[in-house]
C-alpha atoms as a PDB file:
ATOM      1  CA  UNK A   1     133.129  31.020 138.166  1.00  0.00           C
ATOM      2  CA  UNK A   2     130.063  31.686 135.756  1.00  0.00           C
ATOM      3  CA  UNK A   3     130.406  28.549 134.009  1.00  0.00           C
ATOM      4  CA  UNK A   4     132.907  25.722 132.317  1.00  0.00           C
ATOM      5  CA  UNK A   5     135.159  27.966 129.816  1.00  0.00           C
ATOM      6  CA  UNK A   6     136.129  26.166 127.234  1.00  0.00           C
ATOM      7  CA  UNK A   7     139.973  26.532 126.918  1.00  0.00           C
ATOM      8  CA  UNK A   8     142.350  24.846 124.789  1.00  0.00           C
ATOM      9  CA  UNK A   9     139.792  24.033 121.474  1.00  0.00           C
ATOM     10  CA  UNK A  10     140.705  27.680 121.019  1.00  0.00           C
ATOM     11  CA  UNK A  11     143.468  28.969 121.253  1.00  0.00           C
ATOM     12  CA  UNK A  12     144.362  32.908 119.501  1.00  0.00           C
ATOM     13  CA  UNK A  13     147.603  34.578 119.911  1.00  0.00           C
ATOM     14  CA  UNK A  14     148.722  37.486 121.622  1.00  0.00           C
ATOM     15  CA  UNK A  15     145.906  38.380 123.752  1.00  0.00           C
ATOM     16  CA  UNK A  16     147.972  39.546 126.592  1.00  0.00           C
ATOM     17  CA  UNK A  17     148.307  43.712 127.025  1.00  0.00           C
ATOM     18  CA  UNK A  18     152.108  42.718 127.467  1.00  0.00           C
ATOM     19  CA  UNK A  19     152.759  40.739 124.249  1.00  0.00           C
ATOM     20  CA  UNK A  20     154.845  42.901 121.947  1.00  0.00           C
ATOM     21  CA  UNK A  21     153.690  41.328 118.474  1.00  0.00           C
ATOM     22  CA  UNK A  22     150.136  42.381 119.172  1.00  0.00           C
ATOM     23  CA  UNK A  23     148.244  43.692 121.928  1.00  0.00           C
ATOM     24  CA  UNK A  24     144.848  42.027 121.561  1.00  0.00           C
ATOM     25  CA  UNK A  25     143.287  43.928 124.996  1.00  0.00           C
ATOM     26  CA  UNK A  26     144.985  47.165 124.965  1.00  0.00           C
ATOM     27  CA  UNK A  27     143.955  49.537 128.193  1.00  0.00           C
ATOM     28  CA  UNK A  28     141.424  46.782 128.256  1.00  0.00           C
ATOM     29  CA  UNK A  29     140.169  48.062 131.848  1.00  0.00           C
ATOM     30  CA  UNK A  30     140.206  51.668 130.821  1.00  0.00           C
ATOM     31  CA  UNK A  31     138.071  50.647 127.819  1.00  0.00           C
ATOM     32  CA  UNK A  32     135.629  48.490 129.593  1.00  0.00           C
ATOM     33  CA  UNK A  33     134.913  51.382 132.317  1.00  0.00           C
ATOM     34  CA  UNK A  34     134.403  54.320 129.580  1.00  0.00           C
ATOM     35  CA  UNK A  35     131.986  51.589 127.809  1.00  0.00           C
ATOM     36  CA  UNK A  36     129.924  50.951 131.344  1.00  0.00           C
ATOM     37  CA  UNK A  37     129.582  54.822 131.660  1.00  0.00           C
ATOM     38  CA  UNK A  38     128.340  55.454 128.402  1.00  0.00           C
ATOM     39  CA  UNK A  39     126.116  52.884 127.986  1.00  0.00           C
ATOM     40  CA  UNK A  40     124.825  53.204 131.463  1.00  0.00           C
ATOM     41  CA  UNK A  41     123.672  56.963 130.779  1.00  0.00           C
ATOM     42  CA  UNK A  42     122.488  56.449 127.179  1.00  0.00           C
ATOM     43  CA  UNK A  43     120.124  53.511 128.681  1.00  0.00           C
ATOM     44  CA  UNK A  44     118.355  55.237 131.657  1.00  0.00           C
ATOM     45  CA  UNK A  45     117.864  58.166 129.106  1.00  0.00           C
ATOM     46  CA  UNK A  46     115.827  55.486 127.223  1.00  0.00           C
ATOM     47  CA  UNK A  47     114.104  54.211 130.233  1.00  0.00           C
ATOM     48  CA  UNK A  48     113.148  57.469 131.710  1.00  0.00           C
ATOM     49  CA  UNK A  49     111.865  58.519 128.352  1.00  0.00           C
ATOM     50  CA  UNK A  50     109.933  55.245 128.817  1.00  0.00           C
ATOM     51  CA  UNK A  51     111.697  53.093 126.462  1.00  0.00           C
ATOM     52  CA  UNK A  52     110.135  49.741 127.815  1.00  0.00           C
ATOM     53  CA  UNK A  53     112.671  47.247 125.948  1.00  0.00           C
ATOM     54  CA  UNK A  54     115.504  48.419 127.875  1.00  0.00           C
ATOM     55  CA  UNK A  55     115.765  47.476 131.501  1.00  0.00           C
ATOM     56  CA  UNK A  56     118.283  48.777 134.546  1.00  0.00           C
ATOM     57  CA  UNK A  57     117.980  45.694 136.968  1.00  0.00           C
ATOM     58  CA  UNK A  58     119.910  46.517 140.255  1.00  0.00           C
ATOM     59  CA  UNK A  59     122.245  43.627 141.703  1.00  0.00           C
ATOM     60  CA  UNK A  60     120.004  40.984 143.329  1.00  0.00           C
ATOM     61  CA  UNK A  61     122.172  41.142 146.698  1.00  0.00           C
ATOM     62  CA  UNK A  62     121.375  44.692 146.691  1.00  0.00           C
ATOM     63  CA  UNK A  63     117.651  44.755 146.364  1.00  0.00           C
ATOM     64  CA  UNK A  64     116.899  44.741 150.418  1.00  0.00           C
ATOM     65  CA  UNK A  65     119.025  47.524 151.202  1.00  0.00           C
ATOM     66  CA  UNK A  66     117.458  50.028 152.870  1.00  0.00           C
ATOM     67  CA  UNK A  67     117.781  53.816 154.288  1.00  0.00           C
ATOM     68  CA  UNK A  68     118.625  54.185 157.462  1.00  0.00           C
ATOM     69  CA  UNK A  69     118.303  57.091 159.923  1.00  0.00           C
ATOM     70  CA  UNK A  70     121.629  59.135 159.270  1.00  0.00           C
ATOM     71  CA  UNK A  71     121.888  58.030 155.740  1.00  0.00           C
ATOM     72  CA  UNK A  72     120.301  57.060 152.571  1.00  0.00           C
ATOM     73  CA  UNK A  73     121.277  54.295 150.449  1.00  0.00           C
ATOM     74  CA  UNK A  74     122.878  55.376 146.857  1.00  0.00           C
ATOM     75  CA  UNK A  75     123.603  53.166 144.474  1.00  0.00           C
ATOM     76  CA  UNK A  76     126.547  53.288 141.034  1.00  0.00           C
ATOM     77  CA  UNK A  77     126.528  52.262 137.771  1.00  0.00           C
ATOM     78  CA  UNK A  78     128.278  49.385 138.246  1.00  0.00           C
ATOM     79  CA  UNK A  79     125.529  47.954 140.636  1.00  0.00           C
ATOM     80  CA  UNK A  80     123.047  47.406 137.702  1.00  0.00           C
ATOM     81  CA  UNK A  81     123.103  45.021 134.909  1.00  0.00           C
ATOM     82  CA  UNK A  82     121.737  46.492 131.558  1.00  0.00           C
ATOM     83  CA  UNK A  83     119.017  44.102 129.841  1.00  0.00           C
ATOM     84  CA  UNK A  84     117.835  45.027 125.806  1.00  0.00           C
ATOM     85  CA  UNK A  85     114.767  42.734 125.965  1.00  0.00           C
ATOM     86  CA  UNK A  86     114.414  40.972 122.597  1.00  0.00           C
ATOM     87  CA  UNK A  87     111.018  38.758 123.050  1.00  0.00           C
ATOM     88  CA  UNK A  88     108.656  38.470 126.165  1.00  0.00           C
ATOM     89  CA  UNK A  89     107.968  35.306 127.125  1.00  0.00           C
ATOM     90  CA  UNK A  90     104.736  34.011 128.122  1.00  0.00           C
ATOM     91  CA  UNK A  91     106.110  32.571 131.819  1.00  0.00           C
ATOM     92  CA  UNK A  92     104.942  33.569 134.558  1.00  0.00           C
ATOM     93  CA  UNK A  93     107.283  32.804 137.102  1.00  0.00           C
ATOM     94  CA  UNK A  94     110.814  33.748 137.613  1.00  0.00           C
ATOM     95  CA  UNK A  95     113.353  31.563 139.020  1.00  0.00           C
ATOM     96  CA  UNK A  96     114.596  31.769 142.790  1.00  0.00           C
ATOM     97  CA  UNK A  97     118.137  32.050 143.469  1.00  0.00           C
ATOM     98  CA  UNK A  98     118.033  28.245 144.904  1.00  0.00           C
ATOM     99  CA  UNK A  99     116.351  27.365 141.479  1.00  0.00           C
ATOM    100  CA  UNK A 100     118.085  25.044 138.957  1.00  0.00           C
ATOM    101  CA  UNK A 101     116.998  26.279 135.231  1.00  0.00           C
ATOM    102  CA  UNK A 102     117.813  25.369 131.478  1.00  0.00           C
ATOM    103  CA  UNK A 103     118.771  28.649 129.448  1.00  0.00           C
ATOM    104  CA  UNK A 104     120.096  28.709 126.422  1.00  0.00           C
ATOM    105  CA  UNK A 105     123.161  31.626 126.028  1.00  0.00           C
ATOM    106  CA  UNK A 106     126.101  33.201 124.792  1.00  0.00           C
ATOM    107  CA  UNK A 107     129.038  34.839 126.001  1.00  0.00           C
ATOM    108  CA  UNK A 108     130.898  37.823 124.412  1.00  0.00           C
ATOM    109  CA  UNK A 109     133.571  40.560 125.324  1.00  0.00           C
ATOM    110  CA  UNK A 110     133.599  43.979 123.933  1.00  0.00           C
ATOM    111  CA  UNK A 111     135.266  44.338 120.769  1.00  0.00           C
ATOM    112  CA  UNK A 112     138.843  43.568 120.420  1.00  0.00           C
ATOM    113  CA  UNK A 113     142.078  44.348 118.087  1.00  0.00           C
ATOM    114  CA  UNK A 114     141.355  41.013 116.058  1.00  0.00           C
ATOM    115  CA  UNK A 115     137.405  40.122 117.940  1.00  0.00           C
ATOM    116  CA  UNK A 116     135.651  43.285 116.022  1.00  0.00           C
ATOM    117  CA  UNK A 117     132.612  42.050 117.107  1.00  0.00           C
ATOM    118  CA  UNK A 118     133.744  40.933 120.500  1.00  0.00           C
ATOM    119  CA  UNK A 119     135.494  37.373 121.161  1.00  0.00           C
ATOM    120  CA  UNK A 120     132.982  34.634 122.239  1.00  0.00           C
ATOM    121  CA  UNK A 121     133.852  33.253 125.366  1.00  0.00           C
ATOM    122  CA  UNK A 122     131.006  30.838 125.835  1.00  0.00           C
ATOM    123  CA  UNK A 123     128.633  29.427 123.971  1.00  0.00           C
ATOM    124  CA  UNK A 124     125.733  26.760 124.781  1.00  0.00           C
ATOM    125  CA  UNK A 125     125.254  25.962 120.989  1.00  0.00           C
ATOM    126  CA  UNK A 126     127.584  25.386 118.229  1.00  0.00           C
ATOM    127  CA  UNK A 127     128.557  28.239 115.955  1.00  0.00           C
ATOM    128  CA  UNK A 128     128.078  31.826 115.983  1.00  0.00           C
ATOM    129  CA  UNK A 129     124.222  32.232 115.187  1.00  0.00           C
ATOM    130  CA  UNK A 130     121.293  30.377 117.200  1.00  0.00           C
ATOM    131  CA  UNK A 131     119.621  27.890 116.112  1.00  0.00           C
ATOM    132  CA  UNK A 132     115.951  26.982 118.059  1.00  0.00           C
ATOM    133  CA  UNK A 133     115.912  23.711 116.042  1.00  0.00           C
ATOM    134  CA  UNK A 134     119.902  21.836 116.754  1.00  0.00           C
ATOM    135  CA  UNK A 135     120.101  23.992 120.109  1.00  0.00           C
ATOM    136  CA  UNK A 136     120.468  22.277 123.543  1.00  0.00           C
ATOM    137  CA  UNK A 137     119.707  24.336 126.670  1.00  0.00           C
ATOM    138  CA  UNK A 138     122.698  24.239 129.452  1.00  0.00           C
ATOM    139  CA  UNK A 139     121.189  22.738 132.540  1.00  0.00           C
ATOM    140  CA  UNK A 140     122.670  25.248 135.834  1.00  0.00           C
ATOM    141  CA  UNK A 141     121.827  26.763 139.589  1.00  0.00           C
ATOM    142  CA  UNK A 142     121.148  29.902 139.610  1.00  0.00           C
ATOM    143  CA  UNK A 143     123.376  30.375 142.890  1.00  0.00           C
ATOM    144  CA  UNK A 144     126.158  28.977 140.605  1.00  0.00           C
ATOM    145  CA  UNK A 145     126.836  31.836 138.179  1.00  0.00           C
ATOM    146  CA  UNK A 146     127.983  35.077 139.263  1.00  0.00           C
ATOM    147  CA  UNK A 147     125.867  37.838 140.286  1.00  0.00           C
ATOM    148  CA  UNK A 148     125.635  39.552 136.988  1.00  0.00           C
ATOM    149  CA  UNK A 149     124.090  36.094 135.518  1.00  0.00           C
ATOM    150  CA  UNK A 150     122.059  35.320 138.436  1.00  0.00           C
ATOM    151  CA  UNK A 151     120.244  38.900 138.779  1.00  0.00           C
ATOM    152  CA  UNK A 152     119.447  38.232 134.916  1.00  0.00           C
ATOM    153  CA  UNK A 153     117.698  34.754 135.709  1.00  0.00           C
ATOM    154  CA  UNK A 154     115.731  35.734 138.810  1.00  0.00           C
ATOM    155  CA  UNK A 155     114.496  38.393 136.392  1.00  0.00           C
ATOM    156  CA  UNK A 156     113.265  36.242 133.540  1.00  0.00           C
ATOM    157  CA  UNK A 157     110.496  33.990 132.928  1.00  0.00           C
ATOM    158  CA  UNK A 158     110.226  31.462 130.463  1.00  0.00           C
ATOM    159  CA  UNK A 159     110.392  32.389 126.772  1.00  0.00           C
ATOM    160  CA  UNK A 160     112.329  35.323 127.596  1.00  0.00           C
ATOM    161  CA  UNK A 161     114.964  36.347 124.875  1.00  0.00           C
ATOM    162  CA  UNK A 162     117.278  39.289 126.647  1.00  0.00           C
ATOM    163  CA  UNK A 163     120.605  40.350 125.427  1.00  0.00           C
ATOM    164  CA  UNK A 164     122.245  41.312 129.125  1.00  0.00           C
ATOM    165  CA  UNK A 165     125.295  43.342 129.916  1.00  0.00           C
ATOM    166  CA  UNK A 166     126.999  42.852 132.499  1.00  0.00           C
ATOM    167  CA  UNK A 167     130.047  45.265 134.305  1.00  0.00           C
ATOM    168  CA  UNK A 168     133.056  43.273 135.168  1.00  0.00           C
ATOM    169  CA  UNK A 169     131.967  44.298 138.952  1.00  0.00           C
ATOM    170  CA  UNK A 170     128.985  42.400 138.612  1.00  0.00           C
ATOM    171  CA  UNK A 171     131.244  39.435 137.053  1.00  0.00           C
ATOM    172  CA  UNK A 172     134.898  37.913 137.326  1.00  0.00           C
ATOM    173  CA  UNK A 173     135.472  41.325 138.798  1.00  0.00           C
ATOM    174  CA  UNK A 174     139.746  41.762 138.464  1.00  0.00           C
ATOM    175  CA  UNK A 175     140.418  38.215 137.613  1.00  0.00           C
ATOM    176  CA  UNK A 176     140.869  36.222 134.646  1.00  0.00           C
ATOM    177  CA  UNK A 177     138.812  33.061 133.878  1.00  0.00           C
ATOM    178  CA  UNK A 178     139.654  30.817 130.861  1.00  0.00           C
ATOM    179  CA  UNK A 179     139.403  33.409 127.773  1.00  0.00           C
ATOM    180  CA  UNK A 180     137.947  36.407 129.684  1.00  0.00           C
ATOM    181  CA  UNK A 181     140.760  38.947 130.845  1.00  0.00           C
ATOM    182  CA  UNK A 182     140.226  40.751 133.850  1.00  0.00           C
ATOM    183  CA  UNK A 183     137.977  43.863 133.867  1.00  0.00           C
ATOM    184  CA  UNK A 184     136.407  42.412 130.930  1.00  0.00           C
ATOM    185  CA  UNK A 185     132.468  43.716 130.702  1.00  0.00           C
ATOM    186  CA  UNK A 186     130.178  40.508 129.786  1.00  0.00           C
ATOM    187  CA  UNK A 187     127.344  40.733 127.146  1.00  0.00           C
ATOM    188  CA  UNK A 188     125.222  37.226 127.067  1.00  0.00           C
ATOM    189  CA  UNK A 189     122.491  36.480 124.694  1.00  0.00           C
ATOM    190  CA  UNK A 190     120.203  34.455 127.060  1.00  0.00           C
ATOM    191  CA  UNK A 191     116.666  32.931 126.174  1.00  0.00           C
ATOM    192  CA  UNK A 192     115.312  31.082 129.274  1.00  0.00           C
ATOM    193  CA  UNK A 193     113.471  27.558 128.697  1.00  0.00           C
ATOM    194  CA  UNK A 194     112.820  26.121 131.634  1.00  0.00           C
ATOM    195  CA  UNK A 195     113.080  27.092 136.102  1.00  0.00           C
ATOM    196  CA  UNK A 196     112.838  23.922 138.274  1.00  0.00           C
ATOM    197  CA  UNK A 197     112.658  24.361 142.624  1.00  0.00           C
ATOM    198  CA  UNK A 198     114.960  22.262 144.532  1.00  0.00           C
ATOM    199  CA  UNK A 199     113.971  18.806 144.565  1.00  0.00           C
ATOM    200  CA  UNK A 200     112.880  18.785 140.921  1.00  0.00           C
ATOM    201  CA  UNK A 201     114.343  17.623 137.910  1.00  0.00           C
ATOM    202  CA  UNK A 202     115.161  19.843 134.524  1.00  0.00           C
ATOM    203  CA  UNK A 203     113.872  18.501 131.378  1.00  0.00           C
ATOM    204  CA  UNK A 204     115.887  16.835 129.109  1.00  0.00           C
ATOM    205  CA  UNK A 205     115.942  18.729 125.443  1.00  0.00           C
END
């Protein structure tokens, strides 16, 4: 699991695709697939018109793959997470996937019957909008988030502001954790503040 869902504090009705009062997900997987597609192709158009602010990053447990003498390795969509990079930061390392860092982020789904602008899921501040001056940065491994999140991180150095989206493949997959339904695509507003190796501890604020 990505990280500690809050569940209970919130608590919205009929969010099931069976409920008969309202469907809140309707053809939610259906949805979240023709979303993946469309944003998939409209984003490498902008990259190989070289559109430098948006980024196809492959799946980190795919990078090593390699061709071999009968065939050649492809890869889909769904094996890349989109980035929109927001501000560069002036880090220049990037964390390792034993790394502990402190980002600060949240969690959305794609827009819902009553979410319009997609139901947040998780949050490491309180309220909606961020704010650099009451925010505390969530303290994590990066081998303790799923691969969507952790291909992000080993990507980003510090001072990094990326919006990242993430296809359910590359997250809870067909399984539902706390508020997220199954097949749900992520998109995380993440800002990176600090990478510590093993053995070293994570600031404080």
């Amino acid at each position: 699991m990505l990280l500690a869902v809050v569940v209970g504090a919130m608590c919205f009705a009929a969010c099931s695709e069976t409920n008969s009062t309202v469907e809140e997900f309707p053809e939610w997987q259906s949805k979240n697939d023709t979303y993946w597609t469309n944003l998939y192709n409209a984003t490498k158009a902008k990259v190989d018109a070289g559109d430098t602010s948006w980024k196809l990053i492959l799946n980190y447990s795919k990078e090593k793959q390699a061709n071999t003498a009968t065939s050649a390795v492809t890869y889909k969509p769904e094996d890349y997470i989109i980035v929109h990079v927001k501000e560069t930061g002036t880090g220049a390392a990037m964390p390792l996937y034993t790394d502990s860092v402190r980002v600060h982020y949240q969690g959305r789904l794609l827009p819902s019957t009553t979410y319009t602008s997609g139901l947040i899921f998780d949050t490491s501040w309180g309220g909606e909008k961020f704010n650099e001056h009451t925010a505390r940065a969530a303290h994590m491994l990066v081998s303790s988030t799923v691969d969507g999140f952790s291909t992000a991180l080993q990507k980003m150095k510090v001072g990094d502001h990326w919006t990242v989206y993430m296809p359910y493949q590359l997250a809870y997959r067909g399984s539902e954790a706390g508020l997220v339904p199954a097949y749900s695509n992520l998109i995380f507003d993440l800002r990176l503040v600090e990478i510590a190796h093993p053995g070293t501890a994570l600031g404080n604020n």
